[in-house]
Structures are given as C-alpha cells and as structure tokens.
Protein backbone atom coordinates (compact mmCIF):
# COMPACT_ATOMS: atom_id res chain seq x y z
CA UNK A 1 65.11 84.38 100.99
CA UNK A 2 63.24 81.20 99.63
CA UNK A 3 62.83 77.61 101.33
CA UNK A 4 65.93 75.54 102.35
CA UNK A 5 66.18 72.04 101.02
CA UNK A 6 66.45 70.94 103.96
CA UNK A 7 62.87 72.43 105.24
CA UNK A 8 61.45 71.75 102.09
CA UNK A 9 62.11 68.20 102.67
CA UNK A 10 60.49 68.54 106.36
CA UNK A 11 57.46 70.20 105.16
CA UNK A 12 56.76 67.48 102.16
CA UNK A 13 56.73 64.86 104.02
CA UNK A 14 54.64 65.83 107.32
CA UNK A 15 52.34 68.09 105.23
CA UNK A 16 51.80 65.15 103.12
CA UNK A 17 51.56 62.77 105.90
CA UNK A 18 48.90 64.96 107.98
CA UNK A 19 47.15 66.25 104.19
CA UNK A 20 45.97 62.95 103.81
CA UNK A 21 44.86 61.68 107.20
CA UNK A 22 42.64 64.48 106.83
CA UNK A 23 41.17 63.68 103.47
CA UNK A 24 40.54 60.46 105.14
CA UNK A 25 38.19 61.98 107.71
CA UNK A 26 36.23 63.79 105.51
CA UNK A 27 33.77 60.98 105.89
CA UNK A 28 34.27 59.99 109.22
CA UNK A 29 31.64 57.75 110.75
CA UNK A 30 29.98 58.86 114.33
CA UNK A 31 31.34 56.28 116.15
CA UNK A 32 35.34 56.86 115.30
CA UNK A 33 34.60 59.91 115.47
CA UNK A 34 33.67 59.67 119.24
CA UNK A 35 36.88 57.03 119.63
CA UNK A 36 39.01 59.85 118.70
CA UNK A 37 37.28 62.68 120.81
CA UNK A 38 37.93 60.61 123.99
CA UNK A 39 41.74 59.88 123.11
CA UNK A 40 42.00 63.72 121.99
CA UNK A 41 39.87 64.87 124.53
CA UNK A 42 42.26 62.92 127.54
CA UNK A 43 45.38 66.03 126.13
CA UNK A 44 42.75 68.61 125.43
CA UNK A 45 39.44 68.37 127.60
CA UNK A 46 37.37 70.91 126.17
CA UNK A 47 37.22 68.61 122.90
CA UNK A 48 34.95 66.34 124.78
CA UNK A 49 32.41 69.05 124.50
CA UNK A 50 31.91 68.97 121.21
CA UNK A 51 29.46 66.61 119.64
CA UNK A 52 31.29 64.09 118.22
CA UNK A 53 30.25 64.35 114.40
CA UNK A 54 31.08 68.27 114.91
CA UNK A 55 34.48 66.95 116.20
CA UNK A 56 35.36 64.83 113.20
CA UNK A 57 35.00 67.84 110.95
CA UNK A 58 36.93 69.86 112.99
CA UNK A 59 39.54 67.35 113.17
CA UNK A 60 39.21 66.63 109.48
CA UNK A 61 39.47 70.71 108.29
CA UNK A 62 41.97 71.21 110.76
CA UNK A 63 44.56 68.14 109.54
CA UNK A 64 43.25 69.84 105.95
CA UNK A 65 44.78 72.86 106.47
CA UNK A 66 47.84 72.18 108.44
CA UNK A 67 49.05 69.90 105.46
CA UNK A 68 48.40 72.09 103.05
CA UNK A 69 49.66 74.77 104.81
CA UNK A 70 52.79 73.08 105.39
CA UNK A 71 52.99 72.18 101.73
CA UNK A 72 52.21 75.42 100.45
CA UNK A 73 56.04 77.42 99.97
CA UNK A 74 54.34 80.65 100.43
CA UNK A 75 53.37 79.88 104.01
CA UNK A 76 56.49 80.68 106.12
CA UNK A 77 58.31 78.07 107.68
CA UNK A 78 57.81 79.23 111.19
CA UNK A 79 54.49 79.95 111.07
CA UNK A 80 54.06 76.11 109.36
CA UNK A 81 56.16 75.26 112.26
CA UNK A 82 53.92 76.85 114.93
CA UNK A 83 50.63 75.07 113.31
CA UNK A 84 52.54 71.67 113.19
CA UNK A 85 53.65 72.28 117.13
CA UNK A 86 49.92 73.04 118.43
CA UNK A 87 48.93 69.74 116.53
CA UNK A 88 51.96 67.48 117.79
CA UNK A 89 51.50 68.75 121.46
CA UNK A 90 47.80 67.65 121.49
CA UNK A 91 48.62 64.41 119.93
CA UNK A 92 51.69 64.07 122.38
CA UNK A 93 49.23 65.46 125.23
CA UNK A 94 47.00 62.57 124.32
CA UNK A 95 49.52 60.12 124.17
CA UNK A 96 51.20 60.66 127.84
CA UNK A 97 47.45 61.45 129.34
CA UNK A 98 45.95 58.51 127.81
CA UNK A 99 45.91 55.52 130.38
CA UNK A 100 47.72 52.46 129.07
CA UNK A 101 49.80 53.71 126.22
CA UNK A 102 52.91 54.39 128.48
CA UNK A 103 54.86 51.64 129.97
CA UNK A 104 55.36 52.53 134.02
CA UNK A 105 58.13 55.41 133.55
CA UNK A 106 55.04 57.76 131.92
CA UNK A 107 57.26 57.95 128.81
CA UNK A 108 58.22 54.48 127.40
CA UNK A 109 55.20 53.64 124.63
CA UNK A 110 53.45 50.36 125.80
CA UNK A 111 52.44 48.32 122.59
CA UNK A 112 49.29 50.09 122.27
CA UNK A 113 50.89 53.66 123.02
CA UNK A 114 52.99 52.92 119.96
CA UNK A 115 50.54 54.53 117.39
CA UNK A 116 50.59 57.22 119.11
CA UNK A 117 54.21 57.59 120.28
CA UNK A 118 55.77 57.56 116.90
CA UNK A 119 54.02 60.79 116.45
CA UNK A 120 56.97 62.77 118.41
CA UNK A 121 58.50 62.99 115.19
CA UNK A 122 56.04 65.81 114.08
CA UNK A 123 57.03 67.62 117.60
CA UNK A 124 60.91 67.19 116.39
CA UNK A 125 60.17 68.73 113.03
CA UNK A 126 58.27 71.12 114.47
CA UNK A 127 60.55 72.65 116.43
CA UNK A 128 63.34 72.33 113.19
CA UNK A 129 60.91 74.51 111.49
CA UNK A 130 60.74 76.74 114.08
CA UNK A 131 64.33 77.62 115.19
CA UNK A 132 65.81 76.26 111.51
CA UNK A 133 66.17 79.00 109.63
CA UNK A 134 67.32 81.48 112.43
CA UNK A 135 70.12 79.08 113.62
CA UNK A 136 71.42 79.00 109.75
CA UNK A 137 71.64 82.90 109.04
CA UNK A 138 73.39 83.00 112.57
CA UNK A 139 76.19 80.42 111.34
CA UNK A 140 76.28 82.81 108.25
CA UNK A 141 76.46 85.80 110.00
CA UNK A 142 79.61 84.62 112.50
CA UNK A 143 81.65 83.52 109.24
C-alpha cells in the first residue's frame, strides 16, 4: 500500500511549510496574537472568544500537529488531507470574510489580501490528498 511519490511530495512540502510557522508561534507575543484572532476570528467567530494568549497556543499546537502529522508516513493520506482542509478553509474563510483583502469581485486578492490568498494552495493539496489515492487505484482497476 505505502505513500505515492507524488503525495509524498505534497505532504513534505505543506507539512514542512505549516511545521514551522508553528514553531514560530511557540513564543508568540499578546499583541500578534490578538492581530491574528481578529483576522481568524472574521472565518471562524467563536475564535474571538478565546483570550488571545490562549489563542496563540492553540494556533501554535494546532499548526504543530498538522505538520507533523502531514509529515509523518504513518498518518494516512486522507486523514492528513482532512486536517490540512479544516485548516485551509479557515484561512480561506478569513481571507474572503476579511474586509479589504478582496478586490470588488469578493475573490480577486487586493495587495493586502495577497498573504492570505496564496494560501489556496493548501486547499488544492488538500483536496489531492483527499481524492488522490482513490482516483489512482480506479485508473488501475479499469486497465
């Protein structure tokens, strides 16, 4: 059964990616800590009512485990895939909610919606994750 290259090579580099933004937070100070709650908290609302040092730990633990989760070979693709598609459809969530980080259409990223809007990527490699492996042993199967 094993891991595909090809979703070996999605996991690396997101799981890296999100592995160490969370290190990063470990020592978050109050104040980004709050910054981040209000962008987060515009996708997911019950995140404003945390405190906001309670937040930042969630937030780093969280990005802690996905990563490593989605490094780790022994945690199934899907189920890395499901982890990484909660956390890209809060940061998308965030991104569309958040006023003045879409250009008029809702969608287009304005200049400052651009942090945020390259994050779809995680959302696209998500969902490979997800449906990868099924839509491969189905190509085998019909051969």
């Amino acid at each position: 059964m094993g891991i595909s290259i090809a979703n070996a090579a999605l996991r690396l580099v997101s799981g890296a990616f999100i592995l160490n933004s969370g290190i990063n937070k470990l020592r978050i100070d109050e104040a980004s800590a709050a910054g981040l709650q209000q962008m987060a908290s515009n996708g997911v609302p019950q995140l404003g009512d945390l405190e906001p040092a309670v937040f930042g730990k969630v937030l780093s633990i969280s990005e802690i485990s996905l990563g490593s989760a989605l490094l780790l070979p022994l945690v199934p693709s899907r189920l890395a895939g499901i982890g990484l598609g909660a956390f890209s459809g809060v940061l998308l969530s965030s991104y569309l909610r958040t006023p003045g980080m879409t250009e008029s259409d809702g969608v287009r990223p304005t200049a400052d919606g651009t942090a945020l809007a390259k994050d779809a990527w995680l959302a696209g490699i998500a969902v490979a994750l997800i449906f990868g492996r099924k839509a491969a042993k189905k190509i085998k199967k019909d051969k």
